[in-house]
Protein backbone atom coordinates (compact mmCIF):
# COMPACT_ATOMS: atom_id res chain seq x y z
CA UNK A 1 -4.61 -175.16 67.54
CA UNK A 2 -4.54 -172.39 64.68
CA UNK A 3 -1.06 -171.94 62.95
CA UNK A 4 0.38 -168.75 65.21
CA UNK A 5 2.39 -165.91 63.44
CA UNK A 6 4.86 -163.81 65.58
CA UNK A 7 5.69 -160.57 64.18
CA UNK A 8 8.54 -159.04 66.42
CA UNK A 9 8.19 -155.62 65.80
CA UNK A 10 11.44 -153.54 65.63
CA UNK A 11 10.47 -150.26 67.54
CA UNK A 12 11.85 -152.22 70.37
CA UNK A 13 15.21 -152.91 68.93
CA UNK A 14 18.34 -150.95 68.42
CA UNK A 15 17.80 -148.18 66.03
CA UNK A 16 21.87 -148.07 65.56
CA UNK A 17 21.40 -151.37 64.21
CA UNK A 18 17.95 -152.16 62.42
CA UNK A 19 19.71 -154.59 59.39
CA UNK A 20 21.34 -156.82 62.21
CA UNK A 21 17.89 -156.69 64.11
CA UNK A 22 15.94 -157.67 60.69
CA UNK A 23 18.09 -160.57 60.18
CA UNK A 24 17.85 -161.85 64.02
CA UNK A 25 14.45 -161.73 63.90
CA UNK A 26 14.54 -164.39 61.12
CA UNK A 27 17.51 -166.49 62.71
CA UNK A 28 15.18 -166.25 65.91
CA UNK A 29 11.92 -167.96 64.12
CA UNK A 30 9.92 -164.70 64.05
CA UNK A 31 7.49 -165.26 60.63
CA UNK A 32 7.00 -161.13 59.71
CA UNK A 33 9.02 -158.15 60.66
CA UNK A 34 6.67 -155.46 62.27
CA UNK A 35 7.33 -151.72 61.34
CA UNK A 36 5.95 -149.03 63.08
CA UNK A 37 5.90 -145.89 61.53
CA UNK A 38 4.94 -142.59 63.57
CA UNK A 39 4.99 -139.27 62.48
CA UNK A 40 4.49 -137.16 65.36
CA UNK A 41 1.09 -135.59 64.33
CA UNK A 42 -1.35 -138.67 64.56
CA UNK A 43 0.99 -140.10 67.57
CA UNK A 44 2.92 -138.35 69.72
CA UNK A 45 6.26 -140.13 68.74
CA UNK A 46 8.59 -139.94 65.81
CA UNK A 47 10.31 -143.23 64.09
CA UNK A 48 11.17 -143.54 60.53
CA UNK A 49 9.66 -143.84 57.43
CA UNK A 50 9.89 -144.58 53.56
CA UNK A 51 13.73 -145.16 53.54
CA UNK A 52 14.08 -146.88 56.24
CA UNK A 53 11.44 -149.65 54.84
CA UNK A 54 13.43 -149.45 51.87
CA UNK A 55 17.08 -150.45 53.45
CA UNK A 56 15.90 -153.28 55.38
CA UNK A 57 14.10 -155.02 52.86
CA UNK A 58 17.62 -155.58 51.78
CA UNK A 59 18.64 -158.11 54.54
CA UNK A 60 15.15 -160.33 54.89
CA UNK A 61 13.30 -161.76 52.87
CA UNK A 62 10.45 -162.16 56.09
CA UNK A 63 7.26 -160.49 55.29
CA UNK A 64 6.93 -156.48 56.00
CA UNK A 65 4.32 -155.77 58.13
CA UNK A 66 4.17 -151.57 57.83
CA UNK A 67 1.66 -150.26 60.20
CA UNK A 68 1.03 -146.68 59.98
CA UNK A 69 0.42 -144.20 62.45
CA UNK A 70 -0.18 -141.17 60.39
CA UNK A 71 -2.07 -138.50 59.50
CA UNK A 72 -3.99 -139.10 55.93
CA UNK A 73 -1.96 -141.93 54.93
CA UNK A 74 -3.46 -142.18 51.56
CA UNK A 75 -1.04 -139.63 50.29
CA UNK A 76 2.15 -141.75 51.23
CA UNK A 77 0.69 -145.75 51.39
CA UNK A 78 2.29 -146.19 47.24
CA UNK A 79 5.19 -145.39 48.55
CA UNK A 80 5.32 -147.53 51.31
CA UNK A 81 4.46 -150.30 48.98
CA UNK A 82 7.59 -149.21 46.51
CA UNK A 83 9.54 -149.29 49.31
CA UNK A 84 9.49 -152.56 50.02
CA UNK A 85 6.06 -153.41 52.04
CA UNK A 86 3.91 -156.39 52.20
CA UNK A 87 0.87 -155.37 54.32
CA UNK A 88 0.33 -151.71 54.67
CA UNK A 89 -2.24 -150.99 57.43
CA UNK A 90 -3.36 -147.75 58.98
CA UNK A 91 -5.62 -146.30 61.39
CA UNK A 92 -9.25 -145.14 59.43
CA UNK A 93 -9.84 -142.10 61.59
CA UNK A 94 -6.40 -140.44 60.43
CA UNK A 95 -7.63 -140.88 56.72
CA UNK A 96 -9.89 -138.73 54.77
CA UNK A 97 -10.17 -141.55 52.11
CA UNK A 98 -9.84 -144.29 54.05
CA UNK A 99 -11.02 -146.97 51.00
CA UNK A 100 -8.96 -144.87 48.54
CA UNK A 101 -6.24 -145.60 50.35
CA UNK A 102 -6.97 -149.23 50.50
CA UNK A 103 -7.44 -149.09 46.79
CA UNK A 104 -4.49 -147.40 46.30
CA UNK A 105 -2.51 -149.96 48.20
CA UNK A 106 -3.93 -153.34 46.29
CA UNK A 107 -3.26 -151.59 43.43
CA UNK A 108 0.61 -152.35 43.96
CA UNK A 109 -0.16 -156.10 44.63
CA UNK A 110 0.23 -155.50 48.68
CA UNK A 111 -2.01 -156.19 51.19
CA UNK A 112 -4.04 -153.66 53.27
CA UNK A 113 -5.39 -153.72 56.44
CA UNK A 114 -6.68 -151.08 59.07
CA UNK A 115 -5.70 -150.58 62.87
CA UNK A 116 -8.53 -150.20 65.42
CA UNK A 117 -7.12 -148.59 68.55
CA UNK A 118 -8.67 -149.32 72.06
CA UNK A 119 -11.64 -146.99 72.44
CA UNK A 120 -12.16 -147.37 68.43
CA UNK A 121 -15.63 -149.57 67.63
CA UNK A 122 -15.65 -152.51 65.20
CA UNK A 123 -18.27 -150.86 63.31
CA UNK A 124 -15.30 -148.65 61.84
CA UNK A 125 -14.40 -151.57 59.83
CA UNK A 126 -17.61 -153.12 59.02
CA UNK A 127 -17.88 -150.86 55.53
CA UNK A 128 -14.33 -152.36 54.39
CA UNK A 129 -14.65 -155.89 54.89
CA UNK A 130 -14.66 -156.19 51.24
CA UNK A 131 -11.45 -154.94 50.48
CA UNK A 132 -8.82 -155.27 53.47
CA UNK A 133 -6.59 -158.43 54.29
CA UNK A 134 -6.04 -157.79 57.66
CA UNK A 135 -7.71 -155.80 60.68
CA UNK A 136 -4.87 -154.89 63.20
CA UNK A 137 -6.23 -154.95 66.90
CA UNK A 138 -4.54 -152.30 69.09
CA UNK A 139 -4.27 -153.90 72.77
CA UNK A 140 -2.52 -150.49 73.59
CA UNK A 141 -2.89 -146.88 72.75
CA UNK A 142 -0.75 -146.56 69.30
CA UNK A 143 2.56 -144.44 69.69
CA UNK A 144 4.92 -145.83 72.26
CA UNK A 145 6.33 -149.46 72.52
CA UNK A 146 5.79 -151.09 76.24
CA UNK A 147 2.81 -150.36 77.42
CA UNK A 148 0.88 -152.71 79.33
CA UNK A 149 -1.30 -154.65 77.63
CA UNK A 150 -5.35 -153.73 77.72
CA UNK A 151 -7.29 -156.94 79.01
CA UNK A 152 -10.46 -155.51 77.40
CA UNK A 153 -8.73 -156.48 74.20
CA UNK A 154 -9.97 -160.05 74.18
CA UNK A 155 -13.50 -159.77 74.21
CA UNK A 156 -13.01 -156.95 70.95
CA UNK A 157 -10.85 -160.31 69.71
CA UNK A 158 -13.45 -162.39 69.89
CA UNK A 159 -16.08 -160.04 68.36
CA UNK A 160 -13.87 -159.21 65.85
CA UNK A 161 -12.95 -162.79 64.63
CA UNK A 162 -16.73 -163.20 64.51
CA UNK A 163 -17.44 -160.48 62.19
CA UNK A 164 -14.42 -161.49 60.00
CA UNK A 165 -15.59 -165.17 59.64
CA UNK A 166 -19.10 -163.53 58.54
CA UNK A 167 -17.16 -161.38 55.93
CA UNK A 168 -17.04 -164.33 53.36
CA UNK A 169 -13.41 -164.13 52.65
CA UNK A 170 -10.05 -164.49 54.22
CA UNK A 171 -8.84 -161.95 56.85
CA UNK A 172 -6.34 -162.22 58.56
CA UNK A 173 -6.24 -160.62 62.71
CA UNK A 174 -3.82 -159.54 64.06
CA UNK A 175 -3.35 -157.83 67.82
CA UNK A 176 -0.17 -155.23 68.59
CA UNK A 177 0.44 -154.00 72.22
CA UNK A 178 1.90 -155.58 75.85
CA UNK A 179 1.95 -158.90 73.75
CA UNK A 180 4.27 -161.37 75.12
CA UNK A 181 4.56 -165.46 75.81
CA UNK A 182 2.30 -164.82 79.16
CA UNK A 183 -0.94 -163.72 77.08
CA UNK A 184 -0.57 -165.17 74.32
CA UNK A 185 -2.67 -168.45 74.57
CA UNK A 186 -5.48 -165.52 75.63
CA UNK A 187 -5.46 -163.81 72.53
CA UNK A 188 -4.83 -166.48 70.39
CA UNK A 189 -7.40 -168.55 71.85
CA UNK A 190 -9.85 -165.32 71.35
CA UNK A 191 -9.15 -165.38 67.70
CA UNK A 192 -5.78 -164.01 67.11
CA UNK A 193 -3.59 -165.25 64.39
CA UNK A 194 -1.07 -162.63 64.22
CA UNK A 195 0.75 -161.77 67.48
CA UNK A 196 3.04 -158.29 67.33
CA UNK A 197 5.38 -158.40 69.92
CA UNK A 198 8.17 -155.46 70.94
CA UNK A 199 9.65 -155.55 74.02
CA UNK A 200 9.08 -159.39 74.82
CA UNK A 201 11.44 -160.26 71.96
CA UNK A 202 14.04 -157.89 72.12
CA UNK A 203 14.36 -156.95 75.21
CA UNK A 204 14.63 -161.35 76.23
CA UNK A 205 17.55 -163.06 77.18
CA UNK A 206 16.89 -165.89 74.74
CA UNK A 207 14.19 -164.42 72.50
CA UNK A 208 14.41 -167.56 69.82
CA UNK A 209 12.96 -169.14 73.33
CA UNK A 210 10.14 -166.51 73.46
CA UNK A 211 8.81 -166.57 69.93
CA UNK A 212 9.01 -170.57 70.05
CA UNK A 213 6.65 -169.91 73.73
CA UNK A 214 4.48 -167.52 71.22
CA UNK A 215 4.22 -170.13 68.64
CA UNK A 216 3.31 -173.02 70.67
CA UNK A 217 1.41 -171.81 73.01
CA UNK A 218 -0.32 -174.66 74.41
């Protein structure tokens, strides 16, 4: 069994109270605290952005996992990385320098990674696999938090863990979207090492219980 990651991401917790929710995710076993950032334009949704990166990398020391759902994010990714951020990844067709921006973002010593939403092909990655960390499977159309998970996802999993093991060099894949302890042998089993999950963590009664389910899946 591959080594599972659980990134709970904090669009589902309590926006009155995002250091307390950084610090439970820790306490809970989560590995990577998932940010989603939305400006309105690319998605229709609003969350936060740059400052709000910047406070909670004050209470964890867990990984910060900034995916962003923006219109040309190569003008903003540097900051993101000043901020606070240890993966910055973003969605190619809302860049007009897509490996610019990728550029932009190893040059601060972070690691990048792009976001593939449902009807987005594979092939939009293929010219990058030289450059990015991670490739971000979306398993549900970016912009809202609890949406039921896409079971087309898997087989794009599996081609897309195929086409990363052919890239010659570590990337990581990760899938964001209706993820929860009931799928997750699925799309880990289908190649997934990163699992994003929202609502299933925050929304749980005992959500240590839930990412330990996530983890240990079998």
């Amino acid at each position: 069994m591959n080594k599972i990651l659980v990134a709970p991401s904090i669009l589902s917790a309590d926006f009155g109270n995002m250091a307390q929710a950084v610090i439970n995710v820790k306490e809970w076993g989560g590995d990577i605290v998932h940010c989603d950032v939305m400006d309105g334009v690319f998605v229709p949704n609003l969350t936060f952005g740059m400052p709000m990166v910047q406070a909670l990398r004050k209470y964890t020391d867990l990984p910060l996992d900034c995916h962003l759902m923006i219109i040309e994010p190569e003008k903003y990714v540097e900051r993101f990385c000043d901020a606070g951020a240890d993966y910055v990844t973003f969605h190619p067709d809302a860049s007009k320098d897509v490996r610019g921006a990728l550029e932009k973002i190893k040059a601060k010593g972070v690691k990048c990674g792009l976001v593939l939403n449902p009807d987005k092909p594979l092939s939009m990655i293929e010219p990058y696999l030289d450059i990015i960390d991670m490739l971000l499977i979306m398993s549900v159309y970016a912009g809202f938090g609890g949406q039921k998970f896409i079971e087309e996802s898997i087989k794009k999993l599996e081609d897309a863990k195929k086409m990363l093991d052919g890239a010659g060099r570590e990337i990581l894949l990760e899938i964001d979207g209706g993820i929860s302890e009931k799928n997750a042998k699925a799309v880990a089993d289908a190649g997934a090492q990163i699992l994003v999950a929202g609502n299933a963590v925050f929304t749980a009664e005992n959500p240590e219980s839930i990412i330990k389910q996530m983890k240990n899946y079998t």
